[in-house]
PDB file of N, CA and C in Angstrom:
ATOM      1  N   UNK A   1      95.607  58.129   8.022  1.00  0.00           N
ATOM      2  CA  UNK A   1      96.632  57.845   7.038  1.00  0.00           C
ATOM      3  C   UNK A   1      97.930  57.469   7.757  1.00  0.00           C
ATOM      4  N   UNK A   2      98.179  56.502   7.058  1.00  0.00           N
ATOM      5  CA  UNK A   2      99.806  55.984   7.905  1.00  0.00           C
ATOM      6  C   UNK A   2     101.297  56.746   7.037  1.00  0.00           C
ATOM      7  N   UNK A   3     102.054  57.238   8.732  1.00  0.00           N
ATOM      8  CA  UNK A   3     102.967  57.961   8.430  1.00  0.00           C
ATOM      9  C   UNK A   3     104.049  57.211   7.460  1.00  0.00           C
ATOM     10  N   UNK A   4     104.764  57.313   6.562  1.00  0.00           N
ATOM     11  CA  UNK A   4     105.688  56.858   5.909  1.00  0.00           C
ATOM     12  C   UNK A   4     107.034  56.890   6.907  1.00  0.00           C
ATOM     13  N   UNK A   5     107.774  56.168   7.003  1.00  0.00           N
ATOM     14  CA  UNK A   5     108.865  55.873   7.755  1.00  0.00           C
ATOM     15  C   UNK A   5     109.909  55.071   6.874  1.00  0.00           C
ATOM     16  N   UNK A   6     111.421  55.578   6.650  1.00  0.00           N
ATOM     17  CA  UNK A   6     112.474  54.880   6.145  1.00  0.00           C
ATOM     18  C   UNK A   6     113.705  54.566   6.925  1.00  0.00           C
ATOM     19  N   UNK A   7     113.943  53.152   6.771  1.00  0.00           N
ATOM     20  CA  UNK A   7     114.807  52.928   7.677  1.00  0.00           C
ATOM     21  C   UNK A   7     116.251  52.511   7.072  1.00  0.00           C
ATOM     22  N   UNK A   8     117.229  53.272   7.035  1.00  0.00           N
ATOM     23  CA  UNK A   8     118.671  52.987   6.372  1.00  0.00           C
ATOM     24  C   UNK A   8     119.113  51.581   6.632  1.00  0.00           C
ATOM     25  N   UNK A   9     119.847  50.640   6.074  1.00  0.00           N
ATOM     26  CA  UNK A   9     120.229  49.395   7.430  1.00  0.00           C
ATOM     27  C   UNK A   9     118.925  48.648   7.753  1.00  0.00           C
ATOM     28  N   UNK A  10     118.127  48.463   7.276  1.00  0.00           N
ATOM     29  CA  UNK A  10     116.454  47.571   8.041  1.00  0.00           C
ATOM     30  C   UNK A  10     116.371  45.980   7.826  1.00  0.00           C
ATOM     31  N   UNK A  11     117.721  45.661   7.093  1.00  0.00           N
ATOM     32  CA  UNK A  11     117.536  43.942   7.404  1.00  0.00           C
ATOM     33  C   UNK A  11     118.328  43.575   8.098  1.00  0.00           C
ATOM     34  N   UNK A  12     118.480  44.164   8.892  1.00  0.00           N
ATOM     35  CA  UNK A  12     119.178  43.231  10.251  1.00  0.00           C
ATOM     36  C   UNK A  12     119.530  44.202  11.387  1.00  0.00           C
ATOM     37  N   UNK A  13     119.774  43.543  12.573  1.00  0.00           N
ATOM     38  CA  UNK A  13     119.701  44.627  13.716  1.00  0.00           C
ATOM     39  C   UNK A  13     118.794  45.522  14.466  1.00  0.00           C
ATOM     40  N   UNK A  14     119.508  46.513  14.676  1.00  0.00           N
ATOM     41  CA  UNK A  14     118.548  47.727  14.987  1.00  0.00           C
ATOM     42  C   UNK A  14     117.533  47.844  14.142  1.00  0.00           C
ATOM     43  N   UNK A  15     118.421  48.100  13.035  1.00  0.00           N
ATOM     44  CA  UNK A  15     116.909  48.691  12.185  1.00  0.00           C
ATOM     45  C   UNK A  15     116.052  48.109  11.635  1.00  0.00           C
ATOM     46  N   UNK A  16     116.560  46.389  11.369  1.00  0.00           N
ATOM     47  CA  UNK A  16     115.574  45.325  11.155  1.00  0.00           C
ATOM     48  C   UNK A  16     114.487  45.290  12.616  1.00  0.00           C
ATOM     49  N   UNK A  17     114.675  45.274  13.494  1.00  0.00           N
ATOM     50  CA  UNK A  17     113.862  45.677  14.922  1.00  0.00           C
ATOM     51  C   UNK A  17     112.771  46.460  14.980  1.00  0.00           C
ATOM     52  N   UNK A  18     113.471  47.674  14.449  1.00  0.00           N
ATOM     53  CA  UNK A  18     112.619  48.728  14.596  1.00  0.00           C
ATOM     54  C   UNK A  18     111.695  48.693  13.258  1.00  0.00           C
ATOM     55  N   UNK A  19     112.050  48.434  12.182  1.00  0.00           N
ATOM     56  CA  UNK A  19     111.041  48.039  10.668  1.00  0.00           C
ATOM     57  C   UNK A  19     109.868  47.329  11.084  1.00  0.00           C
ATOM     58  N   UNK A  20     110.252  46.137  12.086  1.00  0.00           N
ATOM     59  CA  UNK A  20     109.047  45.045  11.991  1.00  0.00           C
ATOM     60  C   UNK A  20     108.240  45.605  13.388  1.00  0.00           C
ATOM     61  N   UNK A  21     108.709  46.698  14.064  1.00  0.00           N
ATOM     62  CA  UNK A  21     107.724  47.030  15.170  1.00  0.00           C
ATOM     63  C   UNK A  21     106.916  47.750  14.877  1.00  0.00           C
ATOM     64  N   UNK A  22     107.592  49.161  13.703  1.00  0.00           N
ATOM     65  CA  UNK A  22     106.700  49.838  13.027  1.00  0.00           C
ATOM     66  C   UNK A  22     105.721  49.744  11.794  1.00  0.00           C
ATOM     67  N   UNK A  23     105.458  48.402  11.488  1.00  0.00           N
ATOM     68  CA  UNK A  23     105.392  48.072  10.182  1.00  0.00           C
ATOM     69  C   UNK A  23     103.659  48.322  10.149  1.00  0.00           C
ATOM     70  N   UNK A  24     103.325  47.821  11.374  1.00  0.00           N
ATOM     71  CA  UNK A  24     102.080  47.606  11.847  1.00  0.00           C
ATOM     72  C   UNK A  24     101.139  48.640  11.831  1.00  0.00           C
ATOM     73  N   UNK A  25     102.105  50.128  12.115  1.00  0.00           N
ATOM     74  CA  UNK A  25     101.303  51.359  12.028  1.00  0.00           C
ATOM     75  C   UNK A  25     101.750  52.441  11.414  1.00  0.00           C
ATOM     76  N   UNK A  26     102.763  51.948  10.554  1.00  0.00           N
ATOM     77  CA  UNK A  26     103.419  52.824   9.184  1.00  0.00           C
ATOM     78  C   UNK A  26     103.803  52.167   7.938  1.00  0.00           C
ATOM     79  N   UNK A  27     103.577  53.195   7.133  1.00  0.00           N
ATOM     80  CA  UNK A  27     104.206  52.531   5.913  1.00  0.00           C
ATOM     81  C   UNK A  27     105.677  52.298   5.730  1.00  0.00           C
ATOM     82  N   UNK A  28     106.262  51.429   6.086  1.00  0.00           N
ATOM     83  CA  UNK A  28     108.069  51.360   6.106  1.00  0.00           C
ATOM     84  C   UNK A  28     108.661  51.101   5.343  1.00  0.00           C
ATOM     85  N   UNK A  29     109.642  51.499   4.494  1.00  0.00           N
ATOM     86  CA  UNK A  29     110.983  51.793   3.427  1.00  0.00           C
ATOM     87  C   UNK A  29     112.096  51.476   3.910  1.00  0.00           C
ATOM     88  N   UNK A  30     112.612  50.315   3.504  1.00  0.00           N
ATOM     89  CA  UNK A  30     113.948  50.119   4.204  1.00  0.00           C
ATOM     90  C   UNK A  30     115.128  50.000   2.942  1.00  0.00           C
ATOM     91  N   UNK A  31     116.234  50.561   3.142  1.00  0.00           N
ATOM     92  CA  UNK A  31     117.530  50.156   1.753  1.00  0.00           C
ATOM     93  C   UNK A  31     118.529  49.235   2.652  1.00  0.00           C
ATOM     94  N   UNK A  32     119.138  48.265   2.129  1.00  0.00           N
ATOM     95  CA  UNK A  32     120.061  47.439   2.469  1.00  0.00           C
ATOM     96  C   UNK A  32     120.637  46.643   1.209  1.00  0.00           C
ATOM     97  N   UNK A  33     121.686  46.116   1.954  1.00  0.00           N
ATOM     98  CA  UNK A  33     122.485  45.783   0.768  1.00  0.00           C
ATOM     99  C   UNK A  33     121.328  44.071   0.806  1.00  0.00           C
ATOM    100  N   UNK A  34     121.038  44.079   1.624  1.00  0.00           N
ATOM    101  CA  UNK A  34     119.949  42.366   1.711  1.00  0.00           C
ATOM    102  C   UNK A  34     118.583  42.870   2.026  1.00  0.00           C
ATOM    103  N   UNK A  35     117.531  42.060   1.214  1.00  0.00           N
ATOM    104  CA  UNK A  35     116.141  42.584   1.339  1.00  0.00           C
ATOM    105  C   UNK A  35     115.444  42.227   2.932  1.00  0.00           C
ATOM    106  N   UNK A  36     114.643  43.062   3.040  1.00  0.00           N
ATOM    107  CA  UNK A  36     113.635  42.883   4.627  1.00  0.00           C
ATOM    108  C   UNK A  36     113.747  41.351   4.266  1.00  0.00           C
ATOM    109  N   UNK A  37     113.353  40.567   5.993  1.00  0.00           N
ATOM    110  CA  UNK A  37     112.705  39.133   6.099  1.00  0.00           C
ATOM    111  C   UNK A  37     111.298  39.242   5.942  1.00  0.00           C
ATOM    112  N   UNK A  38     111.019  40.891   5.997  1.00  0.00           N
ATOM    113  CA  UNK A  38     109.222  40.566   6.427  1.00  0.00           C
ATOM    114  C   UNK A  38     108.683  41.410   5.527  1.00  0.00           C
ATOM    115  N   UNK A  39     107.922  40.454   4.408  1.00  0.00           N
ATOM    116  CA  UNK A  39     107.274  41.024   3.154  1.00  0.00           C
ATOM    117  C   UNK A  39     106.022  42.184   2.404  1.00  0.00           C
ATOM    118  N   UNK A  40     105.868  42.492   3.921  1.00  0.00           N
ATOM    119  CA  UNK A  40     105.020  43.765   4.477  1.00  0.00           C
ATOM    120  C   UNK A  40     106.268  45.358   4.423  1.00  0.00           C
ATOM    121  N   UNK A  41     106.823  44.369   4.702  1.00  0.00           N
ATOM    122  CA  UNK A  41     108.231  46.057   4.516  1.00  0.00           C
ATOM    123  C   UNK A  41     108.695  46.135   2.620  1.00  0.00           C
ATOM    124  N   UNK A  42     108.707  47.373   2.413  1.00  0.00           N
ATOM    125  CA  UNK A  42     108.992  47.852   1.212  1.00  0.00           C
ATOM    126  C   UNK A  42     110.834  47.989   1.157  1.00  0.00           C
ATOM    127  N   UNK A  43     111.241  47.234  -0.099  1.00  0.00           N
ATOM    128  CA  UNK A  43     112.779  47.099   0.095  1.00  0.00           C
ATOM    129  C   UNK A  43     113.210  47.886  -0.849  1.00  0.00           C
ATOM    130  N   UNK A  44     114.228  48.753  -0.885  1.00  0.00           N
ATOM    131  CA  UNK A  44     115.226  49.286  -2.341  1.00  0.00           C
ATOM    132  C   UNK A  44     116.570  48.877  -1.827  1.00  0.00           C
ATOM    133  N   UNK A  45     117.153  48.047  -2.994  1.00  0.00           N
ATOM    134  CA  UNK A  45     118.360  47.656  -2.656  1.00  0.00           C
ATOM    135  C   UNK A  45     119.234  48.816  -2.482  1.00  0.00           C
ATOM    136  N   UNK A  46     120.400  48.871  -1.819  1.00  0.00           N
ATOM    137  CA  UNK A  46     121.287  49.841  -1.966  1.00  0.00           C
ATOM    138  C   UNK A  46     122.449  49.079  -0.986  1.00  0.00           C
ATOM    139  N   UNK A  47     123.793  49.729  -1.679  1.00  0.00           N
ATOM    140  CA  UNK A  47     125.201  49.608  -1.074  1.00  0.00           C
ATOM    141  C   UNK A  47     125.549  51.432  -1.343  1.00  0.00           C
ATOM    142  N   UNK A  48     125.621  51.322   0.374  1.00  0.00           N
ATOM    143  CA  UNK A  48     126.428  52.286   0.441  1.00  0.00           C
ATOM    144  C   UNK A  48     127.686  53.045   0.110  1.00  0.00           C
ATOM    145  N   UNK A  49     128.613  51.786  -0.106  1.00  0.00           N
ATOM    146  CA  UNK A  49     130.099  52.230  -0.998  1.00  0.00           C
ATOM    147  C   UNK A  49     129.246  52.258  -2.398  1.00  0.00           C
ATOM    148  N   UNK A  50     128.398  52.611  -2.639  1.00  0.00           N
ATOM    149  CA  UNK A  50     128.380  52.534  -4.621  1.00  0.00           C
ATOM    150  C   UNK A  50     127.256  54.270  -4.583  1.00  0.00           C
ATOM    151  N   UNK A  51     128.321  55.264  -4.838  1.00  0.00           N
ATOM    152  CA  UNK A  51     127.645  56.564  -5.319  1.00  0.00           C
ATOM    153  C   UNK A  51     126.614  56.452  -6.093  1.00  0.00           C
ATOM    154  N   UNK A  52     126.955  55.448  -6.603  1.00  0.00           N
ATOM    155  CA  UNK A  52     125.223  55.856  -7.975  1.00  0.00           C
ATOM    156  C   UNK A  52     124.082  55.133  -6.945  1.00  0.00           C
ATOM    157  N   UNK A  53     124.194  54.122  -7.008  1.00  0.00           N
ATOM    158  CA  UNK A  53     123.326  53.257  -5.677  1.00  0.00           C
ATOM    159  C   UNK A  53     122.761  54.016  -4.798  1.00  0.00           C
ATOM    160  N   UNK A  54     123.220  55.062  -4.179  1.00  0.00           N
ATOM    161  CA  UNK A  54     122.989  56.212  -3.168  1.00  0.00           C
ATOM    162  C   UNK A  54     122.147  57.278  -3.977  1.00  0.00           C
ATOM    163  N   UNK A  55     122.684  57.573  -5.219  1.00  0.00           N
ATOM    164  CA  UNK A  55     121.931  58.910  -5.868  1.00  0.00           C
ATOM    165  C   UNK A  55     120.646  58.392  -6.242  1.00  0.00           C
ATOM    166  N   UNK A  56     120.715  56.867  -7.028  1.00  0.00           N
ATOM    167  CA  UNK A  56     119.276  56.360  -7.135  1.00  0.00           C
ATOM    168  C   UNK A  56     118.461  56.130  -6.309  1.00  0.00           C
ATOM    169  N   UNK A  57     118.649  56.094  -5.001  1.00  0.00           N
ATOM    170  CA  UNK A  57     118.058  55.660  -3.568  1.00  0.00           C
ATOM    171  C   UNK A  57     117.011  57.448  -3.406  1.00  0.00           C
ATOM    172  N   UNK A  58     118.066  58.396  -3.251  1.00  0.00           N
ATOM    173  CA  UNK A  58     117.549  59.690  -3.219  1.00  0.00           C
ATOM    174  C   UNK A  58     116.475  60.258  -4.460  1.00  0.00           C
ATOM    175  N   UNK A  59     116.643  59.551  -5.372  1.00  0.00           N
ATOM    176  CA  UNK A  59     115.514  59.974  -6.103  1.00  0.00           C
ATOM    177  C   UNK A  59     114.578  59.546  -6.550  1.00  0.00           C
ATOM    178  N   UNK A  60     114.555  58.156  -5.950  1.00  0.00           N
ATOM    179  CA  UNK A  60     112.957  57.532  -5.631  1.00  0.00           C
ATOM    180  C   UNK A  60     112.622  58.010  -3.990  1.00  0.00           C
ATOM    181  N   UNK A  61     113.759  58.177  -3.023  1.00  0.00           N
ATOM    182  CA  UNK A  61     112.863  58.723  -1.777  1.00  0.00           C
ATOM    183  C   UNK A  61     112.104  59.954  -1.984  1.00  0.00           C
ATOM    184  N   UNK A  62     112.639  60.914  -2.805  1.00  0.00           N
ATOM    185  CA  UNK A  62     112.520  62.614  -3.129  1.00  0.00           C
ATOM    186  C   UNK A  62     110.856  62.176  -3.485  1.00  0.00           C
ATOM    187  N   UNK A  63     110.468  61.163  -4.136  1.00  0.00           N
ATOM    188  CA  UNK A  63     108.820  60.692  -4.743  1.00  0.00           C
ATOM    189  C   UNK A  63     107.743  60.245  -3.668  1.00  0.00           C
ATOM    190  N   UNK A  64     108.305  60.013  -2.589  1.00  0.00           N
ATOM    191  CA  UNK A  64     107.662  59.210  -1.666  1.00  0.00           C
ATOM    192  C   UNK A  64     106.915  59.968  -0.665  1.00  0.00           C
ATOM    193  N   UNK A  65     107.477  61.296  -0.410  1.00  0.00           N
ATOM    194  CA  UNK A  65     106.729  62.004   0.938  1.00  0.00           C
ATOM    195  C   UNK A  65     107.364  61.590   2.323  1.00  0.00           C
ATOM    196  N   UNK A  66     108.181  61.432   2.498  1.00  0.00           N
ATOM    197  CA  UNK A  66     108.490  60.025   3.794  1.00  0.00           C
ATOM    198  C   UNK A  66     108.602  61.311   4.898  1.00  0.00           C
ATOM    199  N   UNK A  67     108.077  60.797   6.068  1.00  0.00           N
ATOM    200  CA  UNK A  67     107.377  61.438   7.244  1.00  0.00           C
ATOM    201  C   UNK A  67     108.624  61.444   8.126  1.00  0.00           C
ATOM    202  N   UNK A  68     109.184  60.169   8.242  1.00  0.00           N
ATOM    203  CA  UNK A  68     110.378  60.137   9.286  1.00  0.00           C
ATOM    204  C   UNK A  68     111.544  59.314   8.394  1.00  0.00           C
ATOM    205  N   UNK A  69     112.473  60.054   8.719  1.00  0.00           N
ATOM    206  CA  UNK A  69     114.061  58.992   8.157  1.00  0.00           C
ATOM    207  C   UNK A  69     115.080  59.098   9.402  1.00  0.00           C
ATOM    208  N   UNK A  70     115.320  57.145   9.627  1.00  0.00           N
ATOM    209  CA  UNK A  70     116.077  57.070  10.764  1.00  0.00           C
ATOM    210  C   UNK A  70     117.132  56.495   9.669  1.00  0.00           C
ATOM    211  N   UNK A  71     118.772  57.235   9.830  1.00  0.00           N
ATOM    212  CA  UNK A  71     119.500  56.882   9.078  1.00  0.00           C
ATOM    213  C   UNK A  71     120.461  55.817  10.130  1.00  0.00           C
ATOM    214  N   UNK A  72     120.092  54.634   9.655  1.00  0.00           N
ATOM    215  CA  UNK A  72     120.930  53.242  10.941  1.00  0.00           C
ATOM    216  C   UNK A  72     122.029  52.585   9.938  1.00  0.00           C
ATOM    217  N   UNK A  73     121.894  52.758   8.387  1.00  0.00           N
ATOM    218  CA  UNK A  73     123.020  52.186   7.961  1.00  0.00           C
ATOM    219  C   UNK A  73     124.533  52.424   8.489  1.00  0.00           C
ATOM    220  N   UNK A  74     125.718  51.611   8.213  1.00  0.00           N
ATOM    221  CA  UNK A  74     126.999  52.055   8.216  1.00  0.00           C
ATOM    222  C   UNK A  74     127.923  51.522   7.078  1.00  0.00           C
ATOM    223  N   UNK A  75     129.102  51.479   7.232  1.00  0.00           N
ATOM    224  CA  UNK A  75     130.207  51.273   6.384  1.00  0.00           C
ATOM    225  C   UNK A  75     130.998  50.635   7.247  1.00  0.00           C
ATOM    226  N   UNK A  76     131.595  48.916   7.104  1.00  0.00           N
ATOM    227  CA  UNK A  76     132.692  48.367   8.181  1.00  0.00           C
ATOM    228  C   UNK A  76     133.344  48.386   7.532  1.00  0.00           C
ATOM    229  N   UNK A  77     134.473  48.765   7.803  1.00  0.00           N
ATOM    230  CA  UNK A  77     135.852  47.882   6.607  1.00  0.00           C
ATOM    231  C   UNK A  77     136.463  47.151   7.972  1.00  0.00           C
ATOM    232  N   UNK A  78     137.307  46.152   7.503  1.00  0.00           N
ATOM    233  CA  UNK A  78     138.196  44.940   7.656  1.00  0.00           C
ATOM    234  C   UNK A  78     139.568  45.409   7.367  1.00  0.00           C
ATOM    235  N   UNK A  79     140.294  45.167   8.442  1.00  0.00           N
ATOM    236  CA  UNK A  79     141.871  44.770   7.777  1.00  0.00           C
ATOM    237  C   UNK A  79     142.445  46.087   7.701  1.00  0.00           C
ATOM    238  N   UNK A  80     143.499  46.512   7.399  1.00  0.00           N
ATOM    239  CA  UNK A  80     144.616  47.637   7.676  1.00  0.00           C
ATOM    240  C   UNK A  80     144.039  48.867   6.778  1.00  0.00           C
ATOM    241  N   UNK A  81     144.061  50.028   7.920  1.00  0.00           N
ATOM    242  CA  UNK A  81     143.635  51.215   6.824  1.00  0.00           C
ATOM    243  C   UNK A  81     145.079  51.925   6.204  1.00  0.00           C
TER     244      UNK A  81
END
C-alpha cells in the first residue's frame, strides 16, 4: 500500500520537486494557490492568507489518513511593513 504524502507549496519549487519524485511511490496531496503541472498529483486549492481556505484544507486532510506532511508553503509580502 502506498504511503500518503502532502506537500504544502507543491506547484513550484521545492515542493513541486519533491511531489513529482514522490509521486511514483506515494500517493501525493499537494495545496497551492496554482494546481500541480503533473496530473498524477492530487491538488486542493488553497491561499494561505485566507483563514477559511486553511480550515477547509484541514478538514478534508483530517479524511485522508496522510502518512507524511512536509509543510514547504510560505507567505511573501512586497513593499513596506
Amino acid at each position: 500500500m502506498k504511503k500518503k504524502v502532502f506537500i504544502s507549496g507543491g506547484s513550484s519549487g521545492i515542493g513541486e520537486h519533491l511531489a513529482n519524485n514522490l509521486f511514483a511511490n506515494c500517493e501525493v496531496y499537494t495545496a497551492s494557490r496554482s494546481p500541480s503541472k503533473n496530473p498524477e498529483i492530487i491538488y486542493f486549492p488553497c491561499d494561505l492568507r485566507d483563514d477559511q481556505q486553511i480550515i477547509d484544507l484541514a478538514q478534508k486532510l483530517s479524511k485522508l489518513e496522510i502518512d507524511v506532511f512536509v509543510f514547504n508553503a510560505g507567505i511573501w509580502y512586497f513593499g513596506d511593513y
